[in-house]
C-alpha atoms as a PDB file:
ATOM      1  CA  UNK A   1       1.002  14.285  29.208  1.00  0.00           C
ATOM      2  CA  UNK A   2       2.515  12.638  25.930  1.00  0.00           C
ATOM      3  CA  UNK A   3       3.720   9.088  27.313  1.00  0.00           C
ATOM      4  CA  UNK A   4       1.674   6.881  29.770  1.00  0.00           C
ATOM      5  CA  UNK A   5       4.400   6.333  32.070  1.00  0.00           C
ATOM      6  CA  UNK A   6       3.829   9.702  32.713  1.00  0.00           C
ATOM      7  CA  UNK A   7       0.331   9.691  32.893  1.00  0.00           C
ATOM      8  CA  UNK A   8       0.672   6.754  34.968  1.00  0.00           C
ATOM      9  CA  UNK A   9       2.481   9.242  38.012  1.00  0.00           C
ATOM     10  CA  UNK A  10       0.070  11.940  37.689  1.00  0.00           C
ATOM     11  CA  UNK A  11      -3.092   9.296  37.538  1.00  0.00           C
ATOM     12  CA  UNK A  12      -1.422   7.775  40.978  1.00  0.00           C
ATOM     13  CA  UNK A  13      -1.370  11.889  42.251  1.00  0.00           C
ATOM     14  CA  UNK A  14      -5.053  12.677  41.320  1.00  0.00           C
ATOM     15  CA  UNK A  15      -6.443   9.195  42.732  1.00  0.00           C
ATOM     16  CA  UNK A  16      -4.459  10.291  45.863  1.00  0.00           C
ATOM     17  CA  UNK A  17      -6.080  13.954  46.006  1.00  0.00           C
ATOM     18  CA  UNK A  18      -9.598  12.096  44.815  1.00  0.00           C
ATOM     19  CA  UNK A  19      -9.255  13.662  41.555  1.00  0.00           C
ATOM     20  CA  UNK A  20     -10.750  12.306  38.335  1.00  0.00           C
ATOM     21  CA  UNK A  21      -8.742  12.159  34.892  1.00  0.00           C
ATOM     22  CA  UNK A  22      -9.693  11.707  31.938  1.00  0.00           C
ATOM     23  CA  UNK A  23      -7.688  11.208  29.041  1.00  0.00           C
ATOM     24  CA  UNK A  24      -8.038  10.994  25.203  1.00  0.00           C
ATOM     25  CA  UNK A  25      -4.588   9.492  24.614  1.00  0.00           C
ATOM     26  CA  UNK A  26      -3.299   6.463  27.502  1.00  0.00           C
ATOM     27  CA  UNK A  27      -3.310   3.305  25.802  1.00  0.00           C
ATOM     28  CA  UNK A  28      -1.594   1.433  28.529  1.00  0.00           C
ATOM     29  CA  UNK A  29      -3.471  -1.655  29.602  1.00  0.00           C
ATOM     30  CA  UNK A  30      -2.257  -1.224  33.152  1.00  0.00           C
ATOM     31  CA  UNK A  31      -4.857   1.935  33.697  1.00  0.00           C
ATOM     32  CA  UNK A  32      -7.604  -0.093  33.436  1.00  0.00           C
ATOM     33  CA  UNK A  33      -6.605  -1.498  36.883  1.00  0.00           C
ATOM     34  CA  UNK A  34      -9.817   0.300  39.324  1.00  0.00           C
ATOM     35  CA  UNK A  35      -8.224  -0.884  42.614  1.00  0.00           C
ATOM     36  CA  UNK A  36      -4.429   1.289  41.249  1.00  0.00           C
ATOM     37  CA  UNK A  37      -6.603   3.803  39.396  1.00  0.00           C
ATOM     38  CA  UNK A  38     -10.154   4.326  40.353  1.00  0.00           C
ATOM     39  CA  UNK A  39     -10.672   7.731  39.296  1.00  0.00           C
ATOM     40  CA  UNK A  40      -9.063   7.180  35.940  1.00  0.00           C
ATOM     41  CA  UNK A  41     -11.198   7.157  32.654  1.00  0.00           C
ATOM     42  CA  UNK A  42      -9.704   7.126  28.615  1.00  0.00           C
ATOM     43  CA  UNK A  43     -11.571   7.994  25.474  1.00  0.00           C
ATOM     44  CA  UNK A  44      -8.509   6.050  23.640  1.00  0.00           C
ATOM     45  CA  UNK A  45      -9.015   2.003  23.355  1.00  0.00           C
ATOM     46  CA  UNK A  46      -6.093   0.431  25.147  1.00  0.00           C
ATOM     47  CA  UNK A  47      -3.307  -0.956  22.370  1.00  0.00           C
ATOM     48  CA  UNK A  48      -4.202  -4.603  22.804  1.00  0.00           C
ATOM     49  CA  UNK A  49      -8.269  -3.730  21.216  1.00  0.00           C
ATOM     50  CA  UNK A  50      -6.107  -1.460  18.693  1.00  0.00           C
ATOM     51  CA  UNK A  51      -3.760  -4.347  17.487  1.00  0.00           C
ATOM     52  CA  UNK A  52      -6.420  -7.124  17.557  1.00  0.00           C
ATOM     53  CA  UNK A  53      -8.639  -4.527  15.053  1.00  0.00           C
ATOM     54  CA  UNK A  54      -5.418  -3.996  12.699  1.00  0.00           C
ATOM     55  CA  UNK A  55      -4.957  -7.639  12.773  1.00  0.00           C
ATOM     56  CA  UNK A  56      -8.460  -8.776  11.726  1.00  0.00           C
ATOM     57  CA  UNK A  57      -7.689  -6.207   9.071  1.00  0.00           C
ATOM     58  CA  UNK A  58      -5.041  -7.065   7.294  1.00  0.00           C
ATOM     59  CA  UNK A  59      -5.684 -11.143   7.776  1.00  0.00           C
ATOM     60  CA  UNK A  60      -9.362 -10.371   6.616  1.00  0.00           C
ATOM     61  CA  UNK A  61      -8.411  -8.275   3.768  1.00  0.00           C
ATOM     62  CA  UNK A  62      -5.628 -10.969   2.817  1.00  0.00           C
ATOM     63  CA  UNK A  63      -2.753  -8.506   2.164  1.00  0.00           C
ATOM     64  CA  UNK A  64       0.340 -10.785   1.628  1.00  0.00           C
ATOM     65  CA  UNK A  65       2.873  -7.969   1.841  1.00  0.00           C
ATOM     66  CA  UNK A  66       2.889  -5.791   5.649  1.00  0.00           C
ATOM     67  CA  UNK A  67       5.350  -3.141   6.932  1.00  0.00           C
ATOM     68  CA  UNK A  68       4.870  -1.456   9.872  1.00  0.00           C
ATOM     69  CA  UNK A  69       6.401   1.501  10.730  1.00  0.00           C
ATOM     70  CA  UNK A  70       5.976   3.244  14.759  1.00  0.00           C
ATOM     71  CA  UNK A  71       7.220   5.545  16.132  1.00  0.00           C
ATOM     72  CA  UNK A  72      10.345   5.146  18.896  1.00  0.00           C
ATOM     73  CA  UNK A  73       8.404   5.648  21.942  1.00  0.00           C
ATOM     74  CA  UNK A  74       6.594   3.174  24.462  1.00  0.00           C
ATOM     75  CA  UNK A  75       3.293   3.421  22.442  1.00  0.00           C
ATOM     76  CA  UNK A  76       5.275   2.292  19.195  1.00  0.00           C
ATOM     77  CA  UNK A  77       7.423  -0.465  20.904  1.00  0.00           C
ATOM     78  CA  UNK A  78       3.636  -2.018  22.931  1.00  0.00           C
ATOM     79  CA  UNK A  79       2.269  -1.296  19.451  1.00  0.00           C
ATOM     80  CA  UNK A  80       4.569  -3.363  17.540  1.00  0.00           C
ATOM     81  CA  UNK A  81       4.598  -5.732  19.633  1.00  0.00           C
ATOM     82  CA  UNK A  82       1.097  -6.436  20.064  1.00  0.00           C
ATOM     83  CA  UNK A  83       0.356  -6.203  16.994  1.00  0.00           C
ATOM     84  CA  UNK A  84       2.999  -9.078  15.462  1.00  0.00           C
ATOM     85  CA  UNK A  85       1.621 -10.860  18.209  1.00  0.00           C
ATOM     86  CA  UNK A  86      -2.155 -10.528  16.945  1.00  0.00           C
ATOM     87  CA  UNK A  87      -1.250 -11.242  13.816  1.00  0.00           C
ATOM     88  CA  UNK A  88       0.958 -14.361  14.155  1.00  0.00           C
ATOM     89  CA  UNK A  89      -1.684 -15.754  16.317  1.00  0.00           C
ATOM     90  CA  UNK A  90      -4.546 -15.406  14.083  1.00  0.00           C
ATOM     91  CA  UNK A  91      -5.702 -18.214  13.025  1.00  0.00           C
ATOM     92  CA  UNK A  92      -6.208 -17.671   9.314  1.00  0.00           C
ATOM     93  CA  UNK A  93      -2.516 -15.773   9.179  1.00  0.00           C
ATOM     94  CA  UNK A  94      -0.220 -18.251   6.362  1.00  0.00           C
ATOM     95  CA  UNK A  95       2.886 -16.928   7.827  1.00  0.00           C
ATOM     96  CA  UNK A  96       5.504 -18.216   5.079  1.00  0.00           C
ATOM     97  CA  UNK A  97       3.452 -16.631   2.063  1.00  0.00           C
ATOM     98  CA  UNK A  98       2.694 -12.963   4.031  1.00  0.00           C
ATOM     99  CA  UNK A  99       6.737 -11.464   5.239  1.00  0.00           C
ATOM    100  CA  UNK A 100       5.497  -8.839   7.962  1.00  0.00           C
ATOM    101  CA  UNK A 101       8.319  -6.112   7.749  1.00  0.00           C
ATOM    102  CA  UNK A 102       8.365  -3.578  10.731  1.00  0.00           C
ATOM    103  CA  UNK A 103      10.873  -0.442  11.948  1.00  0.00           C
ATOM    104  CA  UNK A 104      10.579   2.407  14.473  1.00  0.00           C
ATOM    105  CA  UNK A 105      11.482   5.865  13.746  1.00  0.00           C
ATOM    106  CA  UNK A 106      12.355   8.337  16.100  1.00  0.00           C
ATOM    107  CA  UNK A 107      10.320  11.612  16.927  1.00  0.00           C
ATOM    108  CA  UNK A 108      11.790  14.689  15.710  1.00  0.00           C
ATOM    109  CA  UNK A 109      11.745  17.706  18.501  1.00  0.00           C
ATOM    110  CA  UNK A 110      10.061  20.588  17.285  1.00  0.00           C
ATOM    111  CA  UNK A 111      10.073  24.251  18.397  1.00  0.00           C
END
């Protein structure tokens, strides 16, 4: 399943039919709920842990120039989001002197 609202409705099936799933791609924090989901396990860290390693990053490495580009889906949206909100919130961020330029682009259907 490619989104995790979808993954969220088929999770909710298997834990009904005491099935376990496992999945290398949800990233939605919501999953990690065991009383909603208690036969669900990921390989994939949830976005938050993904954002909050991007911004150490970039506010370690001291780049004063970041775009960010995602891609037009929930994951891009939760991962822009999270991720100007990691940044902006670290402490050693000089917001005025480092413009943070971000865009979505949308996924191209291929046969």
């Amino acid at each position: 399943l490619s989104s995790s609202k979808a993954l969220i409705s088929a999770t909710e099936l298997f834990s009904e039919n005491t099935l376990p799933h496992l999945s290398y791609y949800a990233d939605s924090a919501i999953l990690d709920n065991e009383q909603l989901f208690p036969l669900f396990y990921r390989t994939a860290p949830v976005i938050e842990l993904q954002a909050q390693a991007i911004a150490a990053l970039l506010v370690g490495m001291n780049w004063r120039h970041v775009a960010m580009f995602a891609s037009e889906d929930d994951y891009g949206h939760d991962m822009i989001t999270s991720l100007l909100k990691q940044i902006q919130e670290a402490p050693d961020f000089d917001a005025p002197s480092c413009p943070v330029v971000y865009g979505t682009f949308a996924k191209e259907n291929r046969k």
